[in-house]
N, C-alpha and C. Protein backbone atom coordinates (compact mmCIF):
# COMPACT_ATOMS: atom_id res chain seq x y z
N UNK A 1 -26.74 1.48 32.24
CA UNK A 1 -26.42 2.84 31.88
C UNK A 1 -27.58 3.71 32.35
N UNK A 2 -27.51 4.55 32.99
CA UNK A 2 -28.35 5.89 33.12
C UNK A 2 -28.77 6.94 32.27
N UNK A 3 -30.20 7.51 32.61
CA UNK A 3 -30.48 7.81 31.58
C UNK A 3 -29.67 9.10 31.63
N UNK A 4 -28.76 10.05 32.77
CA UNK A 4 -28.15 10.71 32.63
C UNK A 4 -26.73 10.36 31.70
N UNK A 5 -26.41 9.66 31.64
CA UNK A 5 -25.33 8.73 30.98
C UNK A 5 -25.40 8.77 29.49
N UNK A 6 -26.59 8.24 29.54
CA UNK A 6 -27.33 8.34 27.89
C UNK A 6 -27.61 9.74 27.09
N UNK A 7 -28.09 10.31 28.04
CA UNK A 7 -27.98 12.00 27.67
C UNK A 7 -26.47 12.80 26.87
N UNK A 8 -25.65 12.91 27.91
CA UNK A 8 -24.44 12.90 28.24
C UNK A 8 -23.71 12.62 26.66
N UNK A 9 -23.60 11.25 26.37
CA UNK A 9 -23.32 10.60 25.63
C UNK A 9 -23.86 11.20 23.92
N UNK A 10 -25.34 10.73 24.06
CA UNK A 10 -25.85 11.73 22.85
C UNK A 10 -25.26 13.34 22.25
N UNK A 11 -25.10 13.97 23.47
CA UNK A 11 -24.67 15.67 23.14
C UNK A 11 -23.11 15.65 23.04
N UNK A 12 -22.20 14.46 23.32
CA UNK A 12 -21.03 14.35 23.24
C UNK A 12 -21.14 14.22 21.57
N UNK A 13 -21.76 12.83 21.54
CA UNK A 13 -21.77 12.64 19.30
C UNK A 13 -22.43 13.92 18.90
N UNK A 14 -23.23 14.66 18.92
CA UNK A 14 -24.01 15.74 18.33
C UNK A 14 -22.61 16.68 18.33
N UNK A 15 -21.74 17.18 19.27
CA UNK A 15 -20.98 18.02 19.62
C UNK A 15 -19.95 17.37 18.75
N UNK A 16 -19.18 16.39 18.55
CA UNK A 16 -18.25 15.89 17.23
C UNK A 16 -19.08 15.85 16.35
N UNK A 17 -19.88 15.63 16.06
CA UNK A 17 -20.77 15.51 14.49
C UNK A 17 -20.28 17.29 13.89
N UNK A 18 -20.59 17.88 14.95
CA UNK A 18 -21.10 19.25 14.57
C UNK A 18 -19.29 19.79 13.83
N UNK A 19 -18.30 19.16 14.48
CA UNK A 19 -16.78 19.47 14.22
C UNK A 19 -16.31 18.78 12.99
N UNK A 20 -17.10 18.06 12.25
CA UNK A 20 -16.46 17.52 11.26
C UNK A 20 -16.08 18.03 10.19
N UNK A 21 -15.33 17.38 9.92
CA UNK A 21 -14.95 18.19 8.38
C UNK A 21 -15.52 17.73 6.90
N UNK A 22 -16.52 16.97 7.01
CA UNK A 22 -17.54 16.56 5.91
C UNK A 22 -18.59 17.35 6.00
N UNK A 23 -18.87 18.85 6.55
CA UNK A 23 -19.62 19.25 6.49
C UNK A 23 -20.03 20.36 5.06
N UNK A 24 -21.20 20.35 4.95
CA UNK A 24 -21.13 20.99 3.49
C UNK A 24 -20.71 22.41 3.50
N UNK A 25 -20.16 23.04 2.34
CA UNK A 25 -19.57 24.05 1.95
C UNK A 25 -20.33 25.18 2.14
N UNK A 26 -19.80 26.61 2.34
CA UNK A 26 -20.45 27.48 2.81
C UNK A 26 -21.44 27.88 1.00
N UNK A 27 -22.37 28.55 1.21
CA UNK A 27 -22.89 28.74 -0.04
C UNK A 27 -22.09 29.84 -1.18
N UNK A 28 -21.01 30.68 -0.45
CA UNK A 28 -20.20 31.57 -1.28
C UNK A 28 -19.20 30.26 -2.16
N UNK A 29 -19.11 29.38 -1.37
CA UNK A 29 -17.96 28.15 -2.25
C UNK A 29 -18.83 27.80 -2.85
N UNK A 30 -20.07 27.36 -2.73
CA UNK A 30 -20.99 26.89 -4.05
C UNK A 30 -21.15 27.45 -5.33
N UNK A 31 -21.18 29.06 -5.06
CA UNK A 31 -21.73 29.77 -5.80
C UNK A 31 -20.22 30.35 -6.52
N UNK A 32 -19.25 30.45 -5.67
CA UNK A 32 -17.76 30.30 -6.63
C UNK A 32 -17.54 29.15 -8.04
N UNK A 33 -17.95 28.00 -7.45
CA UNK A 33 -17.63 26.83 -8.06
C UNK A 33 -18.49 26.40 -9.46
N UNK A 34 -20.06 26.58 -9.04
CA UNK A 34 -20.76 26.85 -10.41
C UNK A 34 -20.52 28.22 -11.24
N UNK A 35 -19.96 28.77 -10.93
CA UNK A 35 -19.96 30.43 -11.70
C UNK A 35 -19.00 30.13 -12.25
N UNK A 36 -17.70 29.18 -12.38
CA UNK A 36 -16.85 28.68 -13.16
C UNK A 36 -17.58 28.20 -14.78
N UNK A 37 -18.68 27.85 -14.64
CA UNK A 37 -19.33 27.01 -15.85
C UNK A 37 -20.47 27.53 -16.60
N UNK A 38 -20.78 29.17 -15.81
CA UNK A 38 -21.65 29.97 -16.53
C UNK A 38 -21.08 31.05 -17.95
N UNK A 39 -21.73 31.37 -18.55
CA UNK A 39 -21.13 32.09 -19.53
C UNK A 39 -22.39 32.65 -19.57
N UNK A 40 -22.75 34.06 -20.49
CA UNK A 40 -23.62 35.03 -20.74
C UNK A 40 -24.01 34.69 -22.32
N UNK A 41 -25.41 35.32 -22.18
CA UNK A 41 -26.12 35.08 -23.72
C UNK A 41 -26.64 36.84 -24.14
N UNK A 42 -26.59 36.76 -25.34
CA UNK A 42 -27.18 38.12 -25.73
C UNK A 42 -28.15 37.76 -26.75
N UNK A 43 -29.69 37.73 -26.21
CA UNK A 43 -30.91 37.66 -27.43
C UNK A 43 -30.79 38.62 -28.15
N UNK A 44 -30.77 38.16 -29.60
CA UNK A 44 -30.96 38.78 -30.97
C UNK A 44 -32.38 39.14 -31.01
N UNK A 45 -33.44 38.51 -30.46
CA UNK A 45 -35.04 39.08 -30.59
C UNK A 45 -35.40 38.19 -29.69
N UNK A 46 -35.70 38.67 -28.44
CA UNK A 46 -36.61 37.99 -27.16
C UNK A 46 -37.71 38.25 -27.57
N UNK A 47 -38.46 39.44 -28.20
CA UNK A 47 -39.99 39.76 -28.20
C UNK A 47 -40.28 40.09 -29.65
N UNK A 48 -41.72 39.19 -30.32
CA UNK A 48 -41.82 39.27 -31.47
C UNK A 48 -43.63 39.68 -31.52
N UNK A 49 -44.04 40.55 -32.20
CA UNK A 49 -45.47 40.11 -32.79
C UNK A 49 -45.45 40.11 -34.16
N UNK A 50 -46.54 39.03 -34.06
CA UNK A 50 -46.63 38.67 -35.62
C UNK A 50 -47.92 38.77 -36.14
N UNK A 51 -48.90 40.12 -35.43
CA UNK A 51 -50.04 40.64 -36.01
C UNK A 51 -51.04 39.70 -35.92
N UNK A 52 -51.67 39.75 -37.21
CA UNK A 52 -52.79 39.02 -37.19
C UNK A 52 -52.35 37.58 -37.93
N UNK A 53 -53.67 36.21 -37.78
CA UNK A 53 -53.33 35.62 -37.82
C UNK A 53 -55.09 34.60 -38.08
N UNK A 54 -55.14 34.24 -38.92
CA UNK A 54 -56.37 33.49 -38.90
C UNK A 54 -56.45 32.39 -37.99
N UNK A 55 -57.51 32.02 -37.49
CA UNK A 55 -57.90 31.16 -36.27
C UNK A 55 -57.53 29.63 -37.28
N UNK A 56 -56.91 29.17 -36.50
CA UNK A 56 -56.99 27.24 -36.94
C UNK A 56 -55.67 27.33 -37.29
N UNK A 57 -54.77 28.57 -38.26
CA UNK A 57 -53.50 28.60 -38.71
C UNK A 57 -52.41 28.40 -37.65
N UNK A 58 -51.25 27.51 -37.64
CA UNK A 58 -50.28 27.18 -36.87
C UNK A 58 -48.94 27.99 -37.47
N UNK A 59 -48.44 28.81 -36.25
CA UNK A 59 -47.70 29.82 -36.51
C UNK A 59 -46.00 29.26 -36.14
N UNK A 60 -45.60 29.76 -37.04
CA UNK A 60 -43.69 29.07 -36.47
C UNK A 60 -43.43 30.36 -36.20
N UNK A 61 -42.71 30.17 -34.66
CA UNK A 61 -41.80 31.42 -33.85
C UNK A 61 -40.04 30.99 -33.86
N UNK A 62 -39.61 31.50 -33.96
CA UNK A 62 -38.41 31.48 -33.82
C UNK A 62 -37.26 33.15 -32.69
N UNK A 63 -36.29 32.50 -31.97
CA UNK A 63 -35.89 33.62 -31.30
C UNK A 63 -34.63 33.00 -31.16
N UNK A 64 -33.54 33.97 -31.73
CA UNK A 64 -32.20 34.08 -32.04
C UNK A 64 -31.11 34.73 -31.09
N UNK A 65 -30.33 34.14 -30.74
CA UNK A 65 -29.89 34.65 -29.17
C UNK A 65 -28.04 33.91 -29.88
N UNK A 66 -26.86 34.39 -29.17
CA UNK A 66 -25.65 34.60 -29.24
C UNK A 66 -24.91 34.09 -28.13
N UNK A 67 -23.83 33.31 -27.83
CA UNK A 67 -23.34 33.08 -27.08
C UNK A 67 -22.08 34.38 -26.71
N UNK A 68 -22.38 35.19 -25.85
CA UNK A 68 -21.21 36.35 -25.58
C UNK A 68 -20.29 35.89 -25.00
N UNK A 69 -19.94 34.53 -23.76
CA UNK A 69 -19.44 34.37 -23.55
C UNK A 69 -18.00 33.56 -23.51
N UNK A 70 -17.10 32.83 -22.87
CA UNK A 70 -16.10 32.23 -22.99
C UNK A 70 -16.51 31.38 -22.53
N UNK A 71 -18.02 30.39 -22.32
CA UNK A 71 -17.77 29.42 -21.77
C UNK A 71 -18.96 28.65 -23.22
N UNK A 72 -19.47 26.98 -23.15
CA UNK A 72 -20.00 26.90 -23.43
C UNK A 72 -21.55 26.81 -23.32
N UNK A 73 -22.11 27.62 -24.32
CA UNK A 73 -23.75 27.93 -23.83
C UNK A 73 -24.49 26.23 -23.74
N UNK A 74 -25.14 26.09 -22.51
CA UNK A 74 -25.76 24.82 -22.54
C UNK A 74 -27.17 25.15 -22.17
N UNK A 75 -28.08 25.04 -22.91
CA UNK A 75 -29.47 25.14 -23.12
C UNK A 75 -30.39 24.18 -22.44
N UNK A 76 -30.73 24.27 -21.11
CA UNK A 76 -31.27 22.89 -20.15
C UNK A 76 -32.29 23.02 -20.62
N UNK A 77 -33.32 23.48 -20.46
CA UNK A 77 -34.68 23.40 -20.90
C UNK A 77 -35.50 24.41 -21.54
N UNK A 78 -36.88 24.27 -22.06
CA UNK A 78 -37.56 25.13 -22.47
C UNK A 78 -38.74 24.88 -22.62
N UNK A 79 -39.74 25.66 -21.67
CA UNK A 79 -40.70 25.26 -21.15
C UNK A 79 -42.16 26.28 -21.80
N UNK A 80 -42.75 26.42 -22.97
CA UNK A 80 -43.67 26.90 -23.32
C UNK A 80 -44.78 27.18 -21.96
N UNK A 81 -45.95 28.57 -21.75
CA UNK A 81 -46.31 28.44 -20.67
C UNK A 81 -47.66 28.03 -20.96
N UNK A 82 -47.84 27.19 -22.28
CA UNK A 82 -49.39 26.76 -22.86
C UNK A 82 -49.21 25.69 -23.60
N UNK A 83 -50.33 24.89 -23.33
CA UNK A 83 -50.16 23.83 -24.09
C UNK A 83 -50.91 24.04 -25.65
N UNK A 84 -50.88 25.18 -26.01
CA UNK A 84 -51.24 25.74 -27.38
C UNK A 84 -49.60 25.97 -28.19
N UNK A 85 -48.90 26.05 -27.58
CA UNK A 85 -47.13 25.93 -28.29
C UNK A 85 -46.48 25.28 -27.48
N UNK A 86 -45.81 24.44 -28.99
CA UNK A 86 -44.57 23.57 -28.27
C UNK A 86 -43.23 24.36 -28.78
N UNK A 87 -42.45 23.84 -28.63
CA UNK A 87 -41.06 24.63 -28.86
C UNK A 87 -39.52 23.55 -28.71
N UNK A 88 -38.86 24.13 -29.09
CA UNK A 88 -37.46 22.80 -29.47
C UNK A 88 -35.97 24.28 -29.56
N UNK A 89 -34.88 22.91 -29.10
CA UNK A 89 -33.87 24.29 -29.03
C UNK A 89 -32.96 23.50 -28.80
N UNK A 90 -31.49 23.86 -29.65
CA UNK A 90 -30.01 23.26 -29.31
C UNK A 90 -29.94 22.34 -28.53
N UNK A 91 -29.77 20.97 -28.62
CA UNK A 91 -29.72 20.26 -27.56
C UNK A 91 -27.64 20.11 -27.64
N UNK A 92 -27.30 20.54 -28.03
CA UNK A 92 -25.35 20.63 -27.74
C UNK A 92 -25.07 21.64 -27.70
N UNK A 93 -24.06 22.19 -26.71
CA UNK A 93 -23.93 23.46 -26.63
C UNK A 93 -23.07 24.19 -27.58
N UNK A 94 -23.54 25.69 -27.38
CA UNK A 94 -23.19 26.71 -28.38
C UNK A 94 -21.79 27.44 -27.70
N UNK A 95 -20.98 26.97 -29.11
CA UNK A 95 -19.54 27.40 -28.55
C UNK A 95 -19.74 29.15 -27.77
N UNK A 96 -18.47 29.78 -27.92
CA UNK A 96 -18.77 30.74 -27.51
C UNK A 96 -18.46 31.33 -28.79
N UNK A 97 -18.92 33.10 -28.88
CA UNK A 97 -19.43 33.24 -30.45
C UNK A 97 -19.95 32.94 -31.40
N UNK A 98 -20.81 32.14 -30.77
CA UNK A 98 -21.63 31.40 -32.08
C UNK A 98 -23.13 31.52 -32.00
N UNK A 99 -24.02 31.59 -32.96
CA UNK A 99 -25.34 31.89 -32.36
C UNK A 99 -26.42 30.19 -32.56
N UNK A 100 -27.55 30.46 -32.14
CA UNK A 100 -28.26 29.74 -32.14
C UNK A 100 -29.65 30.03 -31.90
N UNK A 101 -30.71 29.35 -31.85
CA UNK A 101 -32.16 29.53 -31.96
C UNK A 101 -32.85 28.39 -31.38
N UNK A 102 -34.48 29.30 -31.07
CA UNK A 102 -35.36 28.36 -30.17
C UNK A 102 -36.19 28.50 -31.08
N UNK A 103 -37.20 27.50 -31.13
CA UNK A 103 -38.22 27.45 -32.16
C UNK A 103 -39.17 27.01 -31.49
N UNK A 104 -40.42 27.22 -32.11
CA UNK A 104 -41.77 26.79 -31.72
C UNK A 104 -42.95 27.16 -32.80
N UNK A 105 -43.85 26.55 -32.49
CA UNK A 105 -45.18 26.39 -33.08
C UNK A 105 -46.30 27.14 -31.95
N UNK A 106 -47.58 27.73 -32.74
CA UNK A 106 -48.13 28.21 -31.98
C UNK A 106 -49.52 27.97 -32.84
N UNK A 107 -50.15 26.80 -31.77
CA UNK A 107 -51.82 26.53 -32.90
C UNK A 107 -52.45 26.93 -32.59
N UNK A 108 -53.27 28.46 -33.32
CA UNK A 108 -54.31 29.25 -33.20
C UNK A 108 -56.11 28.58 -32.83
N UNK A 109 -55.69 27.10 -33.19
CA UNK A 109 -57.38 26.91 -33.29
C UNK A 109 -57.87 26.78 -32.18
N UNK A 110 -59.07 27.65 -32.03
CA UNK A 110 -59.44 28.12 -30.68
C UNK A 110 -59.21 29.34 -29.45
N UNK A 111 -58.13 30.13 -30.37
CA UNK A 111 -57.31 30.85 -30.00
C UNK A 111 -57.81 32.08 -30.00
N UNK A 112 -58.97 32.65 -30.68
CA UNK A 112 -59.93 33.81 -30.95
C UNK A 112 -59.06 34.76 -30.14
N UNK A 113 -58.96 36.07 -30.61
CA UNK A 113 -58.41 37.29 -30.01
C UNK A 113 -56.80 37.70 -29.92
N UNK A 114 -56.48 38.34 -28.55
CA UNK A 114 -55.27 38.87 -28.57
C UNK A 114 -54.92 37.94 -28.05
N UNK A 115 -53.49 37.26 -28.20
CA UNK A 115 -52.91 36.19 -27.84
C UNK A 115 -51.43 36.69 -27.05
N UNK A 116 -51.08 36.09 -25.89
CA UNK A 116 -49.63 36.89 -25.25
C UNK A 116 -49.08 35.54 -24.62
N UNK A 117 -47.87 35.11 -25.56
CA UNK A 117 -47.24 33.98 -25.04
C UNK A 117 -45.92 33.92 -24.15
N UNK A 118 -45.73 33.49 -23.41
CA UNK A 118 -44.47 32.95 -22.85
C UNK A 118 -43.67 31.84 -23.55
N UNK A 119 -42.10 31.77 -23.52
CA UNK A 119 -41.49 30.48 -23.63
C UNK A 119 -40.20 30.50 -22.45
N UNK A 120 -40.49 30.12 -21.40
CA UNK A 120 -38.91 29.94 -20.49
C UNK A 120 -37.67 29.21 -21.04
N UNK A 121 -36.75 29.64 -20.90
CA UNK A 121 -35.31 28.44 -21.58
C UNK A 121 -34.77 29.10 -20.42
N UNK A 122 -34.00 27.80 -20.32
CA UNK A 122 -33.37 27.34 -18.78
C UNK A 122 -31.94 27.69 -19.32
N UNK A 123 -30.63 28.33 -18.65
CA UNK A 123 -29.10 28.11 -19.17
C UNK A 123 -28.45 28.21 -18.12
N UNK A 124 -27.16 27.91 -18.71
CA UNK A 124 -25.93 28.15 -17.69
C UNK A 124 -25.57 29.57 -17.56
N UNK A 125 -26.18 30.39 -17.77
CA UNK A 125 -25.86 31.86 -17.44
C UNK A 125 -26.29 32.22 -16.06
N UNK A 126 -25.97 33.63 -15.52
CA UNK A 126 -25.76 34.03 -14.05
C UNK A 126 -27.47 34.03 -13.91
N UNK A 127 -27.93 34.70 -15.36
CA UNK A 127 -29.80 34.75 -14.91
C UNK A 127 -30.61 33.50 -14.71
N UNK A 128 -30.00 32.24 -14.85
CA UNK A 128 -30.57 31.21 -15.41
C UNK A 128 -31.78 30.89 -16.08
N UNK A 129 -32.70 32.01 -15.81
CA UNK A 129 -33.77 31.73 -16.18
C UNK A 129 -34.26 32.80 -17.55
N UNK A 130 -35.17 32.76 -18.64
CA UNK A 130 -34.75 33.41 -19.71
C UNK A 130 -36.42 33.14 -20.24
N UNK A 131 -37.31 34.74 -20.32
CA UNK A 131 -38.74 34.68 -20.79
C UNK A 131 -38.56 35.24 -21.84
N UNK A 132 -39.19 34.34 -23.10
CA UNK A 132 -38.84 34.39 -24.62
C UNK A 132 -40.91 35.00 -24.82
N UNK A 133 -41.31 36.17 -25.56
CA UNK A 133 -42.58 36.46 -25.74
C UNK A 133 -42.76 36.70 -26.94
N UNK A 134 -44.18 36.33 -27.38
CA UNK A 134 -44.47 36.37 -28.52
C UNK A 134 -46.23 36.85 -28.33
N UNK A 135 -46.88 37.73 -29.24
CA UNK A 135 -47.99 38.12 -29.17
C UNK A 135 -48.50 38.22 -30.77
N UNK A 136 -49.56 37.82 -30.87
CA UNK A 136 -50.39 37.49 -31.97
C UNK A 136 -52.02 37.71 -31.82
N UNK A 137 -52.03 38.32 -33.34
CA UNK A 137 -54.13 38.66 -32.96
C UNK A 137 -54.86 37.39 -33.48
N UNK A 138 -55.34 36.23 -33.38
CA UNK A 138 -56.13 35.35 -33.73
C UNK A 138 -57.72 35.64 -34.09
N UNK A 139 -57.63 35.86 -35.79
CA UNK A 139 -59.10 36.56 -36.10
C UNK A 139 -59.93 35.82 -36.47
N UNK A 140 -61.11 35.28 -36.07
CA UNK A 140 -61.73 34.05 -36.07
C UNK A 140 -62.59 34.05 -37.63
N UNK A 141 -62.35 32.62 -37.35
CA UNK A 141 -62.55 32.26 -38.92
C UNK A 141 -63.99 32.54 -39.58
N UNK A 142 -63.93 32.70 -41.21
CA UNK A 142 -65.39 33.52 -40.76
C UNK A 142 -66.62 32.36 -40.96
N UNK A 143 -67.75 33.05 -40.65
CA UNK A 143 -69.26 32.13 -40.63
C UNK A 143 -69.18 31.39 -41.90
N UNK A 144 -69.75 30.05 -42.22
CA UNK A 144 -70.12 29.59 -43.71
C UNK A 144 -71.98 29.88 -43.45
N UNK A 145 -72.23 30.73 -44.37
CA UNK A 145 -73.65 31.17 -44.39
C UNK A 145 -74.26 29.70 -45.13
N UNK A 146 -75.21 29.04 -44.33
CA UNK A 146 -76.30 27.96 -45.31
C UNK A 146 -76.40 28.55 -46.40
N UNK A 147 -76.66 27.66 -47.13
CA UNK A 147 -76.89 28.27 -48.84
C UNK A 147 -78.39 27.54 -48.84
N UNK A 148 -79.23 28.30 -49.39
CA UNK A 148 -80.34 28.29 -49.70
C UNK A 148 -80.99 26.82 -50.56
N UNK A 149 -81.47 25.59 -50.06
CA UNK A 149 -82.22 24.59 -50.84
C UNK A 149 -82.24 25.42 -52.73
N UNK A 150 -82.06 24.71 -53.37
CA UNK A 150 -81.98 24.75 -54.93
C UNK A 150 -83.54 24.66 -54.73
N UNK A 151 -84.44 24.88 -55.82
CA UNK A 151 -85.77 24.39 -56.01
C UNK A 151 -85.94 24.08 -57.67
């Protein structure tokens, strides 16, 4: 065989490869097909402060959000943006009309000052992506003054 032959041959398969009909879907059919399984959320309180807060004290957040839609709300993840709060949330989805909540902890110790948190939650909605904030003053704990030897 020649290497013109061989050439030839190659751009013949490339040229049927390219005609097949296993080729993947245009991205408007993608984006048709998942939008079948999204539904919309309406937060009851995305943004909270909760003032002051003594240093070392571990704070519970909570953020209350609604399923508006007709489909079911499915809650993929939720990703705190510090490893100073963890956080937990619906792991079955929320019919539609029904509400539900994300929770978390937030441990001040070490935390001195103005504090400005993130929590991401992941869903089946059109935004998919969803920044839950919380801000807190962490007032550091106070001095223990030596106490003076007894004599």
């Amino acid at each position: 065989m020649t290497v013109r032959s061989l050439i030839f041959l190659t751009f013949v398969s490339f040229a049927a490869a390219c005609g097949s009909t296993d080729a993947p879907k245009d991205i408007d059919a993608i984006r048709n097909e998942s939008s079948k399984e999204l539904t919309t959320i309406e937060w009851i309180d995305s943004v909270r402060n909760f003032g002051n807060i003594s240093e070392g004290q571990k704070l519970s957040v909570s953020f209350r959000f609604k399923n508006t839609g007709n489909k079911p709300l499915v809650i993929q993840s939720v990703h705190p943006a510090c490893g100073c709060t963890v956080a937990d949330y619906p792991k079955e989805p929320i019919a539609p009309g029904q509400e539900g909540e994300i929770t978390g902890e937030f441990n001040s110790e070490g935390r001195e000052g103005q504090n400005h948190k993130e929590i991401t939650v992941r869903t089946n909605t059109a935004a998919h992506s969803h920044n839950l904030v919380f801000d807190v003053n962490v007032v550091a704990k106070p001095q223990q003054q030596a106490q003076a030897p007894a004599n």
